[in-house]
PDB file of N, CA and C in Angstrom:
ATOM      1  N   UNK A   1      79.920  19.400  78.478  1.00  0.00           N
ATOM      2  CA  UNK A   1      79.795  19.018  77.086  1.00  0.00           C
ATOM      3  C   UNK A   1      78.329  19.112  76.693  1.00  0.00           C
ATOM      4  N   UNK A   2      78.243  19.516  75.847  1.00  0.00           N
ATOM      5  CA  UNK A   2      76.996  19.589  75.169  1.00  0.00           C
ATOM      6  C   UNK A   2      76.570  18.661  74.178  1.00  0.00           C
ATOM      7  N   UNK A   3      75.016  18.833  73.976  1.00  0.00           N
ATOM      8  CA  UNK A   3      74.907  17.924  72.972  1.00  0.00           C
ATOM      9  C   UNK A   3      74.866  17.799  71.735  1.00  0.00           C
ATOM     10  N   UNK A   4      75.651  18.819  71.167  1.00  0.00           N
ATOM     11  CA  UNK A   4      76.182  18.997  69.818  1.00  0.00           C
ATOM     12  C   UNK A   4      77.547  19.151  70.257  1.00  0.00           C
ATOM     13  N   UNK A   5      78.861  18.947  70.783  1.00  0.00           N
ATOM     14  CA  UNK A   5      79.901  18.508  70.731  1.00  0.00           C
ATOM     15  C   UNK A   5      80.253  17.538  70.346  1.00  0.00           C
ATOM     16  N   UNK A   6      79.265  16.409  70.673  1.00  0.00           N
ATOM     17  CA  UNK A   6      79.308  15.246  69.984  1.00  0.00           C
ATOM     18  C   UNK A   6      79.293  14.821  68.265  1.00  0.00           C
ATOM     19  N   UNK A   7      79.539  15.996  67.487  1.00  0.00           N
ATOM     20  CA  UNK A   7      78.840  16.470  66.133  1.00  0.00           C
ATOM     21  C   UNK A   7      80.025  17.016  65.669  1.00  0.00           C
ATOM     22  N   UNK A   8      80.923  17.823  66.448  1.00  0.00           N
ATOM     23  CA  UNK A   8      82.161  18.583  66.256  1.00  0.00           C
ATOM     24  C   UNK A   8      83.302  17.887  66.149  1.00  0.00           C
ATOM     25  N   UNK A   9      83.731  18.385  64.283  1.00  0.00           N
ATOM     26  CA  UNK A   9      84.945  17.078  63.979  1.00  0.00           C
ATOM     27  C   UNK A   9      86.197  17.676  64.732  1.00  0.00           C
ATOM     28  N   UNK A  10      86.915  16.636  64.931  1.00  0.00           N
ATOM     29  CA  UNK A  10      88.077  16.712  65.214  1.00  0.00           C
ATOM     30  C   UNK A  10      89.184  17.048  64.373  1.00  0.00           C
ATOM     31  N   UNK A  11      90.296  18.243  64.391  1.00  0.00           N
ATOM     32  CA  UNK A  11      90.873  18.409  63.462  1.00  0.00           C
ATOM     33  C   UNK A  11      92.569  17.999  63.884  1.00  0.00           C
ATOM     34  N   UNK A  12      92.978  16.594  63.514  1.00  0.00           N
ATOM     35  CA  UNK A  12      94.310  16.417  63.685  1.00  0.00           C
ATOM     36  C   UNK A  12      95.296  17.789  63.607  1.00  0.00           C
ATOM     37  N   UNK A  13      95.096  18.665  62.583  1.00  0.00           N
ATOM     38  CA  UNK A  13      96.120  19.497  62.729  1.00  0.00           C
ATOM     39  C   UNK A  13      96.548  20.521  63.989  1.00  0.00           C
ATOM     40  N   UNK A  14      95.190  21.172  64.284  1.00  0.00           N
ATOM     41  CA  UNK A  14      95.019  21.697  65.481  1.00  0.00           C
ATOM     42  C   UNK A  14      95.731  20.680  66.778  1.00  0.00           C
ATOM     43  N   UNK A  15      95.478  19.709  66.743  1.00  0.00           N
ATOM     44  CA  UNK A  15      95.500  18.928  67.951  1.00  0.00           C
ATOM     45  C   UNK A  15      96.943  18.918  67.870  1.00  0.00           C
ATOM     46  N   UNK A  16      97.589  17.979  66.707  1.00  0.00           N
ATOM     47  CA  UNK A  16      99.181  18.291  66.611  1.00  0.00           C
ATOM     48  C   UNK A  16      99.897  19.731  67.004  1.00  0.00           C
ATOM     49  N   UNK A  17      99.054  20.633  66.955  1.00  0.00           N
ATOM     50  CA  UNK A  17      99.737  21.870  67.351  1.00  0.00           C
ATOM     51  C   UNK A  17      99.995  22.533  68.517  1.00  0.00           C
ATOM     52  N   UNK A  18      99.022  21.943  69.365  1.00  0.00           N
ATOM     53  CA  UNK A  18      98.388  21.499  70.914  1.00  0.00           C
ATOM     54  C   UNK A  18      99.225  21.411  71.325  1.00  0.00           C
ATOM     55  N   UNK A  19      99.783  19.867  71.021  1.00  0.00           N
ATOM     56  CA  UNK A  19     100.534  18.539  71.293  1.00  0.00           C
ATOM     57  C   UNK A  19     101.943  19.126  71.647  1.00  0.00           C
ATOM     58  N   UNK A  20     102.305  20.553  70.344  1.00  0.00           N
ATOM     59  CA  UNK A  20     103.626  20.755  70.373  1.00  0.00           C
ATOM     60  C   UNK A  20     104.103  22.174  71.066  1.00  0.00           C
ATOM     61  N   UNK A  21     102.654  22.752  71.772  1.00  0.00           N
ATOM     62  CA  UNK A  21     102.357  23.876  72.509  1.00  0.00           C
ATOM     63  C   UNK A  21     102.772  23.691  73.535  1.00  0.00           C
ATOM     64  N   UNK A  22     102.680  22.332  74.007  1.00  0.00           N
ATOM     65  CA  UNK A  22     102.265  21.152  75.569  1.00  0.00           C
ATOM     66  C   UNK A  22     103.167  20.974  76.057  1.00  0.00           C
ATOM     67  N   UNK A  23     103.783  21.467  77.256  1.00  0.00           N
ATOM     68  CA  UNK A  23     104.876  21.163  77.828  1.00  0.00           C
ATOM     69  C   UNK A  23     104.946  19.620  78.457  1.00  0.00           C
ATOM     70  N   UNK A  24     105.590  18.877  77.937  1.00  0.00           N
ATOM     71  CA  UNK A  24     105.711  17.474  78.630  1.00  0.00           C
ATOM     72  C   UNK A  24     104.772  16.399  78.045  1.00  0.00           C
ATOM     73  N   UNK A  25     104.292  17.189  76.869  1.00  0.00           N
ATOM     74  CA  UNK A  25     103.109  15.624  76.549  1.00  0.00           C
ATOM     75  C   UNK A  25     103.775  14.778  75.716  1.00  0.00           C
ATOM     76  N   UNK A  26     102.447  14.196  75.596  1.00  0.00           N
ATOM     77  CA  UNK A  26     102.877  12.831  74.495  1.00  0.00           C
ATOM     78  C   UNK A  26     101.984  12.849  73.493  1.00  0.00           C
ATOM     79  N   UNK A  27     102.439  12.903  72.217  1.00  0.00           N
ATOM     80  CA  UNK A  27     101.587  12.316  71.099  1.00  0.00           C
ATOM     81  C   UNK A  27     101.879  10.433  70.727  1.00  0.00           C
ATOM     82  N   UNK A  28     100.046  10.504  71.026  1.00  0.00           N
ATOM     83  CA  UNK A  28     100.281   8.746  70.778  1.00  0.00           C
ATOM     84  C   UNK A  28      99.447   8.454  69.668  1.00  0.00           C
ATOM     85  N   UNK A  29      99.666   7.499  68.897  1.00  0.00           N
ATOM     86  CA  UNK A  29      99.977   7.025  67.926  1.00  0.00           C
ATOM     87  C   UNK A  29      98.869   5.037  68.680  1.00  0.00           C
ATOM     88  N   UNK A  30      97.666   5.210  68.082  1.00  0.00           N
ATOM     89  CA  UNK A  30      97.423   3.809  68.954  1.00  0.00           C
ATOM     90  C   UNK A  30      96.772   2.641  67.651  1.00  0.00           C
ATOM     91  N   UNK A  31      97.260   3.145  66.673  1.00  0.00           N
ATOM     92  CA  UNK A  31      97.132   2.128  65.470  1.00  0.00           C
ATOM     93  C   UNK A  31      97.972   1.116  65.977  1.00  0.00           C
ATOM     94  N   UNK A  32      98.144  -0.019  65.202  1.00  0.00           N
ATOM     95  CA  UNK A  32      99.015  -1.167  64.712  1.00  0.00           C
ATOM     96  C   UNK A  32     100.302  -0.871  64.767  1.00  0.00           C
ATOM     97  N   UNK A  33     101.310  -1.317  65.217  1.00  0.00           N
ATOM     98  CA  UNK A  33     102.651  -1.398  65.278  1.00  0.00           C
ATOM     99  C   UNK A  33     103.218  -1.332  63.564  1.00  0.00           C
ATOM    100  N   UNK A  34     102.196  -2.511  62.602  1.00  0.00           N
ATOM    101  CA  UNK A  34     102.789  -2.219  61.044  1.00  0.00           C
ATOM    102  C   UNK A  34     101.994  -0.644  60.706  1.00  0.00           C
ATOM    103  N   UNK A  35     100.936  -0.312  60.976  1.00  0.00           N
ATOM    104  CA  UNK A  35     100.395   0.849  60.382  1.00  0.00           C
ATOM    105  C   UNK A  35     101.480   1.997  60.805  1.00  0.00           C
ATOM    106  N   UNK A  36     101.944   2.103  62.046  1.00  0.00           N
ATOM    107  CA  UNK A  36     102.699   2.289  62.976  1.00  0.00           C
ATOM    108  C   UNK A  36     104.024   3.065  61.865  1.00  0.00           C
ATOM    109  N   UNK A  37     104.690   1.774  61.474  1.00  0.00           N
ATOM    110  CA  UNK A  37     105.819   1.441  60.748  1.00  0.00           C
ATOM    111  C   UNK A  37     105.646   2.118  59.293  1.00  0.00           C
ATOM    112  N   UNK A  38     104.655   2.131  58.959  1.00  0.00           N
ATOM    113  CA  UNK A  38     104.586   2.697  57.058  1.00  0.00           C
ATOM    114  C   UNK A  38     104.340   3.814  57.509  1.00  0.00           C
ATOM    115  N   UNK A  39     103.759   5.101  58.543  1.00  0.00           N
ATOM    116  CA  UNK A  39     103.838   5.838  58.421  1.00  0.00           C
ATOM    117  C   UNK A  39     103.314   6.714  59.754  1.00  0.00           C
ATOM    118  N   UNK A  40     103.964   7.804  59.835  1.00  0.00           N
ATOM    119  CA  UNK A  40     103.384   8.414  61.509  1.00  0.00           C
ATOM    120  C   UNK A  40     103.914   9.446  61.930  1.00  0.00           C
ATOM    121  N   UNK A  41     102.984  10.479  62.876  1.00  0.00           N
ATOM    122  CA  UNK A  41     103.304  11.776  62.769  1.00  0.00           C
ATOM    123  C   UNK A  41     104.984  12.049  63.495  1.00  0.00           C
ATOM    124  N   UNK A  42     105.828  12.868  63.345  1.00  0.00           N
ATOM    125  CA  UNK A  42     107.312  12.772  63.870  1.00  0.00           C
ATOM    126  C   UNK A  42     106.929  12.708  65.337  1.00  0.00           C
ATOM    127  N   UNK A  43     107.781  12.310  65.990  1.00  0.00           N
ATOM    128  CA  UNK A  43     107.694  12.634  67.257  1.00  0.00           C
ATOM    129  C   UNK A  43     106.568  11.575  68.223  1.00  0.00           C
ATOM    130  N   UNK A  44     105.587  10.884  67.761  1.00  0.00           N
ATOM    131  CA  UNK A  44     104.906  10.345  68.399  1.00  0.00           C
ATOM    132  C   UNK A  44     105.415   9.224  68.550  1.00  0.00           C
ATOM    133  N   UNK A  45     104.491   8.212  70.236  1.00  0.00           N
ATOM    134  CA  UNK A  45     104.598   6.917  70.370  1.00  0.00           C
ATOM    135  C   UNK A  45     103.477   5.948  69.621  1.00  0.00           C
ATOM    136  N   UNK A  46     103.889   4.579  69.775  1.00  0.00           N
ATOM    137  CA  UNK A  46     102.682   3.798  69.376  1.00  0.00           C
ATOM    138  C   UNK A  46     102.424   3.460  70.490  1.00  0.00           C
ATOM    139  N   UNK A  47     101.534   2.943  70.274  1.00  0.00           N
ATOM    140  CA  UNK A  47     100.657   2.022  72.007  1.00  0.00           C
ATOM    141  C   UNK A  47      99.194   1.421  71.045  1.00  0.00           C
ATOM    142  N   UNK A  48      99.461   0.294  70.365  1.00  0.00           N
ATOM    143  CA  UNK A  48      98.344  -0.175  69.815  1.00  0.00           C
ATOM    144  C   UNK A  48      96.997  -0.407  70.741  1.00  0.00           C
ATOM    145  N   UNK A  49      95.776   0.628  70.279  1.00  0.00           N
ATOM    146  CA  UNK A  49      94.707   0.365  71.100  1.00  0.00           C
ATOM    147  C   UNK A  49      94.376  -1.077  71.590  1.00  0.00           C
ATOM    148  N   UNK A  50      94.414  -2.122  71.352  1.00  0.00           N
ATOM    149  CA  UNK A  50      94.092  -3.564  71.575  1.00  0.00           C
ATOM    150  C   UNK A  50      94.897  -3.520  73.334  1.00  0.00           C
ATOM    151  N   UNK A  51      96.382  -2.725  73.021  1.00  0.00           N
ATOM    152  CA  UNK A  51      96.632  -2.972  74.596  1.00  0.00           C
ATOM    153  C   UNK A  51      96.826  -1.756  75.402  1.00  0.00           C
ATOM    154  N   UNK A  52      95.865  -0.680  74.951  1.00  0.00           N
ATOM    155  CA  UNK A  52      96.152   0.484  75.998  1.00  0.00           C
ATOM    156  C   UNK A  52      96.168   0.299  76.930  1.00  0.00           C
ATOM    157  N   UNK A  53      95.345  -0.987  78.160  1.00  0.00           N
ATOM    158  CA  UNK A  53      95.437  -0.579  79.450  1.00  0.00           C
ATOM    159  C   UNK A  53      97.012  -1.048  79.663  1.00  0.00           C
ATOM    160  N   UNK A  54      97.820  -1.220  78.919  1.00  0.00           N
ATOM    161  CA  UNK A  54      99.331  -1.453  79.251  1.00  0.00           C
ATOM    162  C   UNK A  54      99.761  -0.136  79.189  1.00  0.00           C
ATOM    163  N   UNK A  55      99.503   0.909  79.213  1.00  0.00           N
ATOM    164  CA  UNK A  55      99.901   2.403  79.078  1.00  0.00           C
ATOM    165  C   UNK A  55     100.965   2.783  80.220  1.00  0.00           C
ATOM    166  N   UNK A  56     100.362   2.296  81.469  1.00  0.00           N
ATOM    167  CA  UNK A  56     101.118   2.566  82.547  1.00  0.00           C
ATOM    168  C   UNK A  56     102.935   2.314  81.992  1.00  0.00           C
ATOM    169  N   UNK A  57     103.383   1.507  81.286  1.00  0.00           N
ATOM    170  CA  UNK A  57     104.505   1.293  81.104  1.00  0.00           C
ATOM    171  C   UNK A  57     105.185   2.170  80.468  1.00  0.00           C
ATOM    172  N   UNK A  58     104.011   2.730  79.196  1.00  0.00           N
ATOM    173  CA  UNK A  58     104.915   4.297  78.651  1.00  0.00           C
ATOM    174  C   UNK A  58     104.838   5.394  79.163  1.00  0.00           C
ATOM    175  N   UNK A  59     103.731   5.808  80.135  1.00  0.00           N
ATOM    176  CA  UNK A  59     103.301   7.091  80.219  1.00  0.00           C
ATOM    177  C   UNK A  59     103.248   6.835  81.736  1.00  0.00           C
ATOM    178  N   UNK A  60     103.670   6.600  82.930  1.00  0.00           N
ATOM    179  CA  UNK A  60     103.808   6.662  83.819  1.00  0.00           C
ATOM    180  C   UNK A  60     102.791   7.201  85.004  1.00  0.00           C
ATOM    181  N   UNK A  61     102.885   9.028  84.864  1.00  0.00           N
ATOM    182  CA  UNK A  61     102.224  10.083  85.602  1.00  0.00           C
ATOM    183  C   UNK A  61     101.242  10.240  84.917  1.00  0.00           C
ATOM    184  N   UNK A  62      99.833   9.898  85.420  1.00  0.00           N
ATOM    185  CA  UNK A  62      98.765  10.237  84.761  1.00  0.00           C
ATOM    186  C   UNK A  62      98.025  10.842  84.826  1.00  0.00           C
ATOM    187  N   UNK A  63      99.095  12.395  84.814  1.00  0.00           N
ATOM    188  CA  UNK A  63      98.521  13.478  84.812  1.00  0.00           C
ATOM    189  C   UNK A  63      99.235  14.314  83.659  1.00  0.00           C
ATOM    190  N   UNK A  64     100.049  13.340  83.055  1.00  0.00           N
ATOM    191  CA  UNK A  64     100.664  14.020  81.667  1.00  0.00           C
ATOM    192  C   UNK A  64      99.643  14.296  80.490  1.00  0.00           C
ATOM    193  N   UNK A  65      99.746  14.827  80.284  1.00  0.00           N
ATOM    194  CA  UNK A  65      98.947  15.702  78.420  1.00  0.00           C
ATOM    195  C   UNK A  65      98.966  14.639  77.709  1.00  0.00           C
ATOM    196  N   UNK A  66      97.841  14.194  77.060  1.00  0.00           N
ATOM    197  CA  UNK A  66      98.094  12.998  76.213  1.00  0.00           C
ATOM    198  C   UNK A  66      97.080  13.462  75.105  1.00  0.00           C
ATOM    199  N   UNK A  67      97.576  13.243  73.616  1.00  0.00           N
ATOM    200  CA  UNK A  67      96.829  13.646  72.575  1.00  0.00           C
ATOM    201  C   UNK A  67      97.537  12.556  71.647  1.00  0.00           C
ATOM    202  N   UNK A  68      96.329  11.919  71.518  1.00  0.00           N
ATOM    203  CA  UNK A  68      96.003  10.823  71.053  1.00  0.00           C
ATOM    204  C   UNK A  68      95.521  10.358  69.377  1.00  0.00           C
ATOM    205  N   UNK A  69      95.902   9.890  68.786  1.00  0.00           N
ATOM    206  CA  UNK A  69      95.548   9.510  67.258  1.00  0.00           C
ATOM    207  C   UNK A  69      95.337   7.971  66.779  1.00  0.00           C
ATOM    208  N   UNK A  70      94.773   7.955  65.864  1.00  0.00           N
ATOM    209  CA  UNK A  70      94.861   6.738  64.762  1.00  0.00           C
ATOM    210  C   UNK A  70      94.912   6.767  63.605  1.00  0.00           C
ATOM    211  N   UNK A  71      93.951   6.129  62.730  1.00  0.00           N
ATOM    212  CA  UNK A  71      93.231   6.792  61.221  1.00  0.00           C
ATOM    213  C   UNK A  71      92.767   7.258  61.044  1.00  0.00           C
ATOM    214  N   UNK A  72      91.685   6.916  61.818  1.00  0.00           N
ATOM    215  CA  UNK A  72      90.078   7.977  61.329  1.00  0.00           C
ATOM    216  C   UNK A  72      89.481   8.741  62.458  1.00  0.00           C
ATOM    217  N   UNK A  73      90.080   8.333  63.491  1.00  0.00           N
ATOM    218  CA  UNK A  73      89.840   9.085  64.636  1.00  0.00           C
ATOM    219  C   UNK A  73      88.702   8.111  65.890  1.00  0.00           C
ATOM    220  N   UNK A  74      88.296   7.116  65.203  1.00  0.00           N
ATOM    221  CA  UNK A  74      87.442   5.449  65.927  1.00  0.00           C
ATOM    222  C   UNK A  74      88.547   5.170  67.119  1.00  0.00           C
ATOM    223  N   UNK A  75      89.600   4.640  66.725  1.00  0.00           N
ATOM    224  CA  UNK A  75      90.456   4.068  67.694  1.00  0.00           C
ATOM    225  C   UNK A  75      90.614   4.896  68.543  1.00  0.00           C
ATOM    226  N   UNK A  76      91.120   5.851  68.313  1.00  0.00           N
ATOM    227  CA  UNK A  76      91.819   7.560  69.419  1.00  0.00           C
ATOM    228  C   UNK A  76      89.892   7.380  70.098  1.00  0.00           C
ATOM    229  N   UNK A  77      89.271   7.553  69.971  1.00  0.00           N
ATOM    230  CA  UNK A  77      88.309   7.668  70.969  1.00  0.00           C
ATOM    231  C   UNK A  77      88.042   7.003  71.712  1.00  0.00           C
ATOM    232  N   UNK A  78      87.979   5.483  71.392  1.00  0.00           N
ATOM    233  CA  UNK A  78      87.908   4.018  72.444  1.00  0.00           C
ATOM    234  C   UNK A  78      89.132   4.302  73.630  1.00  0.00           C
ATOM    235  N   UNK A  79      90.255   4.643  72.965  1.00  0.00           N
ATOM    236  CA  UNK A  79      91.445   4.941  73.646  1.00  0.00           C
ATOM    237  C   UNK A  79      91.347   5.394  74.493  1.00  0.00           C
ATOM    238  N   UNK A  80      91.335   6.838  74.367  1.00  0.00           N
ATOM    239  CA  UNK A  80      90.854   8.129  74.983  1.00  0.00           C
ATOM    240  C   UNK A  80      89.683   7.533  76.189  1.00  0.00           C
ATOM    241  N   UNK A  81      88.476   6.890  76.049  1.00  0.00           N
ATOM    242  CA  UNK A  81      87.884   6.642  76.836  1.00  0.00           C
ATOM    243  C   UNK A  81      88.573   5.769  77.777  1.00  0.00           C
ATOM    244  N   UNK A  82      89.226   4.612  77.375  1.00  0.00           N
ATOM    245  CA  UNK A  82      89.819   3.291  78.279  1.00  0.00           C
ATOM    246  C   UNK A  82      90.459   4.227  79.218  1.00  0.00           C
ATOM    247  N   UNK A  83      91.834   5.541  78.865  1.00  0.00           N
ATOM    248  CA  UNK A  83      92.759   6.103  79.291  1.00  0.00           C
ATOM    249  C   UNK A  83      92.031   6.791  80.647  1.00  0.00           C
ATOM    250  N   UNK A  84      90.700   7.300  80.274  1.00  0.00           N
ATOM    251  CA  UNK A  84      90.222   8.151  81.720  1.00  0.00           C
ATOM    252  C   UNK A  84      89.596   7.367  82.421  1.00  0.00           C
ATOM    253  N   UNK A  85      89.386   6.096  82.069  1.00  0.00           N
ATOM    254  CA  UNK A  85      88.840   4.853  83.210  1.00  0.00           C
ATOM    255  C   UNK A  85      89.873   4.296  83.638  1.00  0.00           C
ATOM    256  N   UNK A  86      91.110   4.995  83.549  1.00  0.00           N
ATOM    257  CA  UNK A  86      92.400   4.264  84.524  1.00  0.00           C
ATOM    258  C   UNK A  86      92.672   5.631  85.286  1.00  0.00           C
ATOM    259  N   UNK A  87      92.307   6.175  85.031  1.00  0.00           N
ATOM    260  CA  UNK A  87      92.636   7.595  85.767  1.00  0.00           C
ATOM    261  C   UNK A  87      93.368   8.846  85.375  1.00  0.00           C
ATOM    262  N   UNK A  88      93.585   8.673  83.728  1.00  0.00           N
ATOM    263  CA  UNK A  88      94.520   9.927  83.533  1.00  0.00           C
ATOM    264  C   UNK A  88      93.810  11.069  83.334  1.00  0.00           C
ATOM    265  N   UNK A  89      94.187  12.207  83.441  1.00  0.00           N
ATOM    266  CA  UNK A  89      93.517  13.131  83.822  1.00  0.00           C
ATOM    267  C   UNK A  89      93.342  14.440  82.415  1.00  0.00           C
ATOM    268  N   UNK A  90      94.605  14.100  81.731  1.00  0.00           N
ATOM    269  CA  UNK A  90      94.340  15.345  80.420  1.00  0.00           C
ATOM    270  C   UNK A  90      94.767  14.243  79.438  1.00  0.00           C
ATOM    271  N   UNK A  91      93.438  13.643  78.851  1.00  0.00           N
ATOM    272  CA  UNK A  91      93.378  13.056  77.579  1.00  0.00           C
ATOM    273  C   UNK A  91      92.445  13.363  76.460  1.00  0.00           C
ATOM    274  N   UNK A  92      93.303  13.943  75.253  1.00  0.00           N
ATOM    275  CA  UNK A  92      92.493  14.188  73.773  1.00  0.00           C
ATOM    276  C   UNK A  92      92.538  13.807  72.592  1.00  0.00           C
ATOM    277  N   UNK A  93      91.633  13.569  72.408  1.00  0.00           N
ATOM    278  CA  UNK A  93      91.278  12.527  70.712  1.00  0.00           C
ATOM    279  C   UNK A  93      91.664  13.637  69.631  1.00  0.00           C
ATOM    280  N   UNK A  94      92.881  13.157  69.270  1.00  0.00           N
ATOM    281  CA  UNK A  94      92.861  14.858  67.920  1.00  0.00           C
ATOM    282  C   UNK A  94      92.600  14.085  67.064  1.00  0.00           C
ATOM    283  N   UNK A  95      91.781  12.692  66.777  1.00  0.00           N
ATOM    284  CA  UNK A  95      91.497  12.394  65.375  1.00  0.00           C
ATOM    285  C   UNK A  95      92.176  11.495  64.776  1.00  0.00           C
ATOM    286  N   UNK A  96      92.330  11.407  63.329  1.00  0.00           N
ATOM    287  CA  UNK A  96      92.858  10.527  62.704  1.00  0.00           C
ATOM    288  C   UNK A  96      94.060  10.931  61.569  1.00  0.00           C
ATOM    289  N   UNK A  97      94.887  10.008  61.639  1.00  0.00           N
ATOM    290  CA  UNK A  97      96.089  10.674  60.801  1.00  0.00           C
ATOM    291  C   UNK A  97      95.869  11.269  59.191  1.00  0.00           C
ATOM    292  N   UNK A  98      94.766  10.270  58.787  1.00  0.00           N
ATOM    293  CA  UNK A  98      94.223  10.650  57.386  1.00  0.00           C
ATOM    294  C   UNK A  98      93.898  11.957  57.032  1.00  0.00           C
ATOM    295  N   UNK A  99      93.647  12.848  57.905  1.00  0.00           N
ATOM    296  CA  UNK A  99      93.410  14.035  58.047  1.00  0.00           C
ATOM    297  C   UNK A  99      94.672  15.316  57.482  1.00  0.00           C
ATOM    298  N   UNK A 100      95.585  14.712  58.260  1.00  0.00           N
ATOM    299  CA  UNK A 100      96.990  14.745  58.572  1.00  0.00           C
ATOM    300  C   UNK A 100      97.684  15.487  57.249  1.00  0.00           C
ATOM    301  N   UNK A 101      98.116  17.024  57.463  1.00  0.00           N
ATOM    302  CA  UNK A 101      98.496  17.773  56.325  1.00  0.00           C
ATOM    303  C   UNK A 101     100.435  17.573  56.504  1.00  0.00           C
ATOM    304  N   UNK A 102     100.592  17.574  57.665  1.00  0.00           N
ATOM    305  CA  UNK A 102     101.813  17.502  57.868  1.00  0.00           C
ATOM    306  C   UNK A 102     103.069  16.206  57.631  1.00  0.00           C
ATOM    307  N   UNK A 103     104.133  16.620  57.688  1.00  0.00           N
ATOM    308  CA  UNK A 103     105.005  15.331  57.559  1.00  0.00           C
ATOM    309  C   UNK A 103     104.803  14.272  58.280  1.00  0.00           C
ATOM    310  N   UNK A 104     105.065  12.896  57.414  1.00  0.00           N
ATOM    311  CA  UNK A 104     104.870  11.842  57.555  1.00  0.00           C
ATOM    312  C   UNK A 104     106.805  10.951  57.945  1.00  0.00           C
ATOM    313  N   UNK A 105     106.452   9.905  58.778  1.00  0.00           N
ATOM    314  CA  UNK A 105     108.081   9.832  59.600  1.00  0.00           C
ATOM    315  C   UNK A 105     107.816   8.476  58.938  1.00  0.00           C
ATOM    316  N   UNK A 106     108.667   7.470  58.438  1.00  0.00           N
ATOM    317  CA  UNK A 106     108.715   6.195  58.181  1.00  0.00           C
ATOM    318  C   UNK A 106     109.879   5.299  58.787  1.00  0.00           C
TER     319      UNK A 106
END
């Protein structure tokens, strides 16, 4: 990584497209259970950041594909970091849902 990667936005759409490229992953969803509830990309889990290190319970093998979201893309990164200090091995911040051109699941 360089030190202008750190500078390079993240584009939810791309990442969603990733996500659906990805044999076996997971799109997670680590807002609020109510943010959760009013609105969220199809197909994804929640796992509210406050309790990611409870992850082990949804995501098992942590060596599964994990592409990761919130709002603005703040949370998905704390996430993302907690997730590779437990050991998973392919985890990515695609950002924040606000971004988000695609359908919305309620």
């Amino acid at each position: 990584m360089g030190i202008f990667d750190f500078f390079k936005r993240v584009d939810i759409n791309t990442g969603v497209q990733e996500f659906q490229q990805t044999k076996d992953a997971v799109l997670l969803d680590v807002r609020t259970s109510g943010e959760y509830r009013e609105g969220h990309i199809p197909g994804s889990k929640n796992l509210d950041v406050s309790r990611i290190r409870n992850a082990g319970s949804v995501i098992r093998d942590k060596h599964t594909p994990l592409f990761v979201y919130c709002y603005s893309g703040s949370r998905s990164a704390q996430a993302t970091s907690v997730l590779k200090s437990m050991g998973y091995t392919n985890v990515n911040n695609i950002g924040g849902i606000s971004g988000w051109r695609g359908k919305i699941e309620r």
